[in-house]
Protein backbone atom coordinates (compact mmCIF):
# COMPACT_ATOMS: atom_id res chain seq x y z
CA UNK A 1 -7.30 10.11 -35.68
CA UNK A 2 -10.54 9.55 -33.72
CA UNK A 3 -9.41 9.41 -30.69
CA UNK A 4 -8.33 13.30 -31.51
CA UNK A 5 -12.28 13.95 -30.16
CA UNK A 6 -10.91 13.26 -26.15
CA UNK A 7 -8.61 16.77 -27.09
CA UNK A 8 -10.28 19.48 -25.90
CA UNK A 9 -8.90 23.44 -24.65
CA UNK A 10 -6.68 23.71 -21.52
CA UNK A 11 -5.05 19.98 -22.39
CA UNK A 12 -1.90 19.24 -22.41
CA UNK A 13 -0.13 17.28 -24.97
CA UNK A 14 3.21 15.66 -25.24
CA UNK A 15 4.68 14.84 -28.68
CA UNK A 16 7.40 12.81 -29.01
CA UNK A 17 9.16 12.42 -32.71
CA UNK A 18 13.32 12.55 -32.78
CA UNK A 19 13.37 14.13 -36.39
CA UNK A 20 10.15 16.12 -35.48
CA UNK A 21 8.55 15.30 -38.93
CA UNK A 22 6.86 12.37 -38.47
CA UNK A 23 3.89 12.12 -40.82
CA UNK A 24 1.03 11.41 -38.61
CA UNK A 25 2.17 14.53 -36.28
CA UNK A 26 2.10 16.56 -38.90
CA UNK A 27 -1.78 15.76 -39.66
CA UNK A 28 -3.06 15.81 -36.17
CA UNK A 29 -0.68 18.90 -34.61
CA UNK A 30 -3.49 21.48 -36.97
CA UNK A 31 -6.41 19.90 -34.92
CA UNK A 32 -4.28 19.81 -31.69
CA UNK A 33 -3.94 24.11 -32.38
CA UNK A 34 -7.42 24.16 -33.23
CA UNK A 35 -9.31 23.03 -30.41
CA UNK A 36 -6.69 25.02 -28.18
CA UNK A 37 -4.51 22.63 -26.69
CA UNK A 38 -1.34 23.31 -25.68
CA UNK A 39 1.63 21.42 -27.28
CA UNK A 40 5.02 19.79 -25.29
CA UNK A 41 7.29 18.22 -27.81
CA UNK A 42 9.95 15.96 -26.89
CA UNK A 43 12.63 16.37 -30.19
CA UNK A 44 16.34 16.42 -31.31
CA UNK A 45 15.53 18.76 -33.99
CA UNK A 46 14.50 22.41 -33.25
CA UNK A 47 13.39 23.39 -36.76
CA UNK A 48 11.37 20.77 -37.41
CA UNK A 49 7.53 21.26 -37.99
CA UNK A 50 6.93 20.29 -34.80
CA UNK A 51 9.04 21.95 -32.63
CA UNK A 52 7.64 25.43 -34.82
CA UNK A 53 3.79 24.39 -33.81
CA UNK A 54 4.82 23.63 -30.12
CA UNK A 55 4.27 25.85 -27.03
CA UNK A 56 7.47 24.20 -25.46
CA UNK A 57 10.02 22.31 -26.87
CA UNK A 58 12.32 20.10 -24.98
CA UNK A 59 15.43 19.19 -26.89
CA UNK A 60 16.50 15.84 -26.48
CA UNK A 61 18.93 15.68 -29.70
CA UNK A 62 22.24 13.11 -29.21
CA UNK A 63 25.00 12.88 -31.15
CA UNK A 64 24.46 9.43 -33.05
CA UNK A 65 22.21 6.04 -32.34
CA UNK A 66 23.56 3.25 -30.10
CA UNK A 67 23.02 1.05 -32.80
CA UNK A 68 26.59 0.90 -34.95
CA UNK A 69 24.79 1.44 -38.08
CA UNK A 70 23.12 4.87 -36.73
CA UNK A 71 19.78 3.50 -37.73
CA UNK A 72 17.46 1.39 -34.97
CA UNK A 73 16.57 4.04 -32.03
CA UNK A 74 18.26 3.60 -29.25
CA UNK A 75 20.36 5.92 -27.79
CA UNK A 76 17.12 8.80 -28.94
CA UNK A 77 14.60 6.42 -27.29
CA UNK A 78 16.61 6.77 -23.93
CA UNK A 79 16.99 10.57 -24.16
CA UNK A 80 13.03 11.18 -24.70
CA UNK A 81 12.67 8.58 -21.21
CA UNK A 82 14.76 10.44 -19.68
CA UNK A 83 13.02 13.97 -20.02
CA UNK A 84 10.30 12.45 -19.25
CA UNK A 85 11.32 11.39 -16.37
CA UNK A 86 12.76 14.70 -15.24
CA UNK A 87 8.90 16.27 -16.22
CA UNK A 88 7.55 13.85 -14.38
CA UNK A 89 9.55 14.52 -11.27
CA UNK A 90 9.14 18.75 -11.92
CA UNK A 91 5.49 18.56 -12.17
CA UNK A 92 5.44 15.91 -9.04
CA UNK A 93 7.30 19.06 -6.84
CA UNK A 94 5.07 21.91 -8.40
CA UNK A 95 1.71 20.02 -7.44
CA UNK A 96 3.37 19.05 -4.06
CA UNK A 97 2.67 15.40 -4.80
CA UNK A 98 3.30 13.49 -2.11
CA UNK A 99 3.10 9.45 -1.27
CA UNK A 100 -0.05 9.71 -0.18
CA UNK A 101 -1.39 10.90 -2.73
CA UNK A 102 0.30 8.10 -4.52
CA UNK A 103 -1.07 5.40 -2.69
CA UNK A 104 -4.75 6.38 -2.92
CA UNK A 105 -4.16 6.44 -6.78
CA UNK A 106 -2.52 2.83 -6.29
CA UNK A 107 -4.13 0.73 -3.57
CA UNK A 108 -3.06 -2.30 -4.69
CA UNK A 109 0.21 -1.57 -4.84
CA UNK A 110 3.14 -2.32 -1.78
CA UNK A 111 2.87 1.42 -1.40
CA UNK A 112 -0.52 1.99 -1.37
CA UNK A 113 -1.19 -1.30 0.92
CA UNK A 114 1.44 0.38 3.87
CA UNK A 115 -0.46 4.05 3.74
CA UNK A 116 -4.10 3.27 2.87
CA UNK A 117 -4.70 -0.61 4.59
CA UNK A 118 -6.10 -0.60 8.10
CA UNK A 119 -6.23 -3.00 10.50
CA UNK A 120 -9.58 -3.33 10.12
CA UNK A 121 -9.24 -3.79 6.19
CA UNK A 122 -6.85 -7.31 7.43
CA UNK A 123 -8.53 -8.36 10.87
CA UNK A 124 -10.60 -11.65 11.59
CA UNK A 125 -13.51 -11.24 13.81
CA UNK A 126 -16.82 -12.28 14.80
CA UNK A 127 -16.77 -16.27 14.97
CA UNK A 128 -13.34 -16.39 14.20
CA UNK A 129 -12.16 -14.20 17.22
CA UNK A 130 -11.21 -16.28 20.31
CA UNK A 131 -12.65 -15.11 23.42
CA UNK A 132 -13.71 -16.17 27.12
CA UNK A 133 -14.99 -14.68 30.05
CA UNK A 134 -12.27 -14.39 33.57
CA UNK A 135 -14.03 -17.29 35.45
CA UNK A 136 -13.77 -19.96 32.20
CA UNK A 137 -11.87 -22.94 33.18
CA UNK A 138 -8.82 -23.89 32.24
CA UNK A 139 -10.57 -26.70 29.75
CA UNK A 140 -12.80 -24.03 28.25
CA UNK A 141 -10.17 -21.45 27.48
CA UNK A 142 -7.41 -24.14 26.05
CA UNK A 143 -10.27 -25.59 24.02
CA UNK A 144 -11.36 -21.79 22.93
CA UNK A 145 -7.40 -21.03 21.95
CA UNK A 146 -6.62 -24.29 20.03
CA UNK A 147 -10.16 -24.41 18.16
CA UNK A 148 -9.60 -21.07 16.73
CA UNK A 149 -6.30 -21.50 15.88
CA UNK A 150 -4.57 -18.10 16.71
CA UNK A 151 -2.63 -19.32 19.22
CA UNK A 152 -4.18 -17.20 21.97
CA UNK A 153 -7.46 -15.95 23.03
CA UNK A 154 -8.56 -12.44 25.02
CA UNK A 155 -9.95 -13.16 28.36
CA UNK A 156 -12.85 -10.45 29.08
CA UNK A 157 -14.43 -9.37 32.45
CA UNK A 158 -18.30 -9.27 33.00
CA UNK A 159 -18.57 -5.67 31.29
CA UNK A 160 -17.09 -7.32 28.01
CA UNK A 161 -13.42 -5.40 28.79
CA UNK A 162 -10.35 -7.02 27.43
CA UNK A 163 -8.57 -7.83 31.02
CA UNK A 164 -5.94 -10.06 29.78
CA UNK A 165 -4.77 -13.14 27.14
CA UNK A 166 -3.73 -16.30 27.89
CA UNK A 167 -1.18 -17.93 24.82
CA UNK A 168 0.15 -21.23 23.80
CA UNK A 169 3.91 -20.01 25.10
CA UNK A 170 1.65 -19.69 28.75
CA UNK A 171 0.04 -23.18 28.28
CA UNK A 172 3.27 -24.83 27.88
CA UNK A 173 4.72 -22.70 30.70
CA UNK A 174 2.25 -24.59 32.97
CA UNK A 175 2.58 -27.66 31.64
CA UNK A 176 6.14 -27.87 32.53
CA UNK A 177 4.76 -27.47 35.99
CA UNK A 178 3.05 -30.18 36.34
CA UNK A 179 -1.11 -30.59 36.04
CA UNK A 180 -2.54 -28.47 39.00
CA UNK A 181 -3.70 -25.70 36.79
CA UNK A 182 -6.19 -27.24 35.20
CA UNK A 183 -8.23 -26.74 38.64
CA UNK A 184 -7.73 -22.93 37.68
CA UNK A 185 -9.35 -20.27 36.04
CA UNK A 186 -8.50 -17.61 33.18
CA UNK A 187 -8.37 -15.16 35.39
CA UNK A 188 -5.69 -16.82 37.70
CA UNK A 189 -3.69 -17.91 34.23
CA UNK A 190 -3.67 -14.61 31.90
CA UNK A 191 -1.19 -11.96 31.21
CA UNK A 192 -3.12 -8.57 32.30
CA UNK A 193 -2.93 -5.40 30.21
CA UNK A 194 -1.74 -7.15 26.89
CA UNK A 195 -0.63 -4.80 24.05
CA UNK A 196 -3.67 -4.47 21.55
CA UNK A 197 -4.26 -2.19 18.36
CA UNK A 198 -7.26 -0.05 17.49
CA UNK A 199 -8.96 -1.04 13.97
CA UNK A 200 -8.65 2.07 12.83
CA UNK A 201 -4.67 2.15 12.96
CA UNK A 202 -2.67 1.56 9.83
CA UNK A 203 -1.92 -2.20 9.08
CA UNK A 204 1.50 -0.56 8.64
CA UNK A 205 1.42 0.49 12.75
CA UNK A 206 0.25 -2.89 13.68
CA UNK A 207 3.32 -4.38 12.50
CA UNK A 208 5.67 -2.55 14.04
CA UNK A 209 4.20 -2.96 17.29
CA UNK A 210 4.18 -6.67 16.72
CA UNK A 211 7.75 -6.78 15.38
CA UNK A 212 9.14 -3.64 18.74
CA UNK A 213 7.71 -6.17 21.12
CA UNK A 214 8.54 -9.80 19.29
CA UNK A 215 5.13 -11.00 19.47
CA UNK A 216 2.44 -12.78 16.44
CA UNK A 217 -0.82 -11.42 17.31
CA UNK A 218 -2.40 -8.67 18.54
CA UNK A 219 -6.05 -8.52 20.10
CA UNK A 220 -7.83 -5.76 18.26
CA UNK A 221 -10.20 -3.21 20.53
CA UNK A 222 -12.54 -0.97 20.35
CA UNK A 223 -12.43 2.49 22.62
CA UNK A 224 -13.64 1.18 25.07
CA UNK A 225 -11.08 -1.84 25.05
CA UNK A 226 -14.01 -4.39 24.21
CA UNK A 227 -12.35 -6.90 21.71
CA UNK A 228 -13.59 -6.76 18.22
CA UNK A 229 -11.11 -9.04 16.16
CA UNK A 230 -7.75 -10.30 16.19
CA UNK A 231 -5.19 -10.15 13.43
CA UNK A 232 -1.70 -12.20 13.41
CA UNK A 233 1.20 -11.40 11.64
CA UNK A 234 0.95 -13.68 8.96
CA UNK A 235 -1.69 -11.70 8.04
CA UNK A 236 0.47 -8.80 7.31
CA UNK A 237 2.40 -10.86 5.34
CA UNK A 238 -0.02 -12.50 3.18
CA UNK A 239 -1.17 -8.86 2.28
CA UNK A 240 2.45 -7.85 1.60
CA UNK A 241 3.01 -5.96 4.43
């Protein structure tokens, strides 16, 4: 009955009883009228106490209990969930509730993760970012991919510009042709013009351009294509993407 002090005018409140008489309605539904709430009651009977004191009364009477002996609720318990359901869903229309909405009331759930998480909420940078300049040598940039264990690493001109990335699939490209490139440099080794994401973008968009173009990482940019982290699709996964 304390808690009857959170009640105040221009609330809304639901009451759910299947006969409608239940005693501890009956004591709080004067205070509910007092302080000028406005009453919703869920109930299978429509002269009841309750359904008299309500504003709007939404019948959800059956026929007879689930239970053989008429007794535990059952079938009465499923009727009240499902007009409350159907409320639910009503309201959700009238106030043009939408999944976004949604999400930013539940960021740690899936949906919340896929519309609110950016990339920049997931990607690794700083240290952890692997990165060389066009004129590294082969020993530099191999050491460079392998040490920070992304499989790849964003080869930069002298302004700091993502140019290209050189990946393990490359490395064991030139392998297979024998040793000579190790005489070369990142430059003469990268793929130019890689796809890369902005941090910005939805975690959500990142993964679709990784999974359109059957790739595992993506070198994250700023606007003016400088790298500033790196995220892999594991990533995505591990935050249930």
């Amino acid at each position: 009955h304390g808690d009857l002090g959170i009640v105040s005018a221009g609330d809304i409140v639901i009451c759910l009883s299947k006969s409608g008489t239940t005693e501890e309605l009956n004591f709080i539904i004067p205070a509910l009228k007092k302080t000028g709430a406005s009453i919703i009651a869920l109930t299978g009977n429509n002269r009841s106490y309750l359904a008299k004191s309500a504003d709007i009364v939404l019948d959800t009477g059956i026929e007879q209990e689930a239970c053989p002996y008429d007794l535990a609720p059952t079938t009465s318990t499923t009727a009240m969930l499902a007009m409350g359901d159907a409320l639910s869903m009503t309201l959700m229309q009238e106030k043009k509730f939408t999944p976004v909405d949604f999400a930013l009331t539940h960021p740690k759930g899936s949906l919340g993760r896929k519309l609110t998480m950016k990339v920049s909420d997931i990607m690794a940078s700083g240290e952890t970012l692997p990165v060389v300049s066009e004129n590294a040598t082969m020993t530099d940039l191999i050491l460079e991919m392998t040490s920070k264990r992304y499989g790849v690493s964003a080869i930069i001109n002298k302004e700091g510009v993502l140019t290209g990335i050189f990946t393990d699939g490359d490395l064991r490209r030139l392998v297979q042709q024998g040793d000579e490139f190790m005489n070369l440099t990142a430059r003469s080794v990268m793929t130019p013009n890689p796809k890369t994401v902005g941090a910005e973008k939805l975690a959500t968009e990142c993964l679709e351009i990784l999974e359109t173009f059957r790739i595992t990482q993506l070198i994250v940019c700023d606007s003016d294509q400088r790298p500033a982290g790196i995220i892999h699709i594991h990533d995505l996964i591990t935050f249930g993407l």
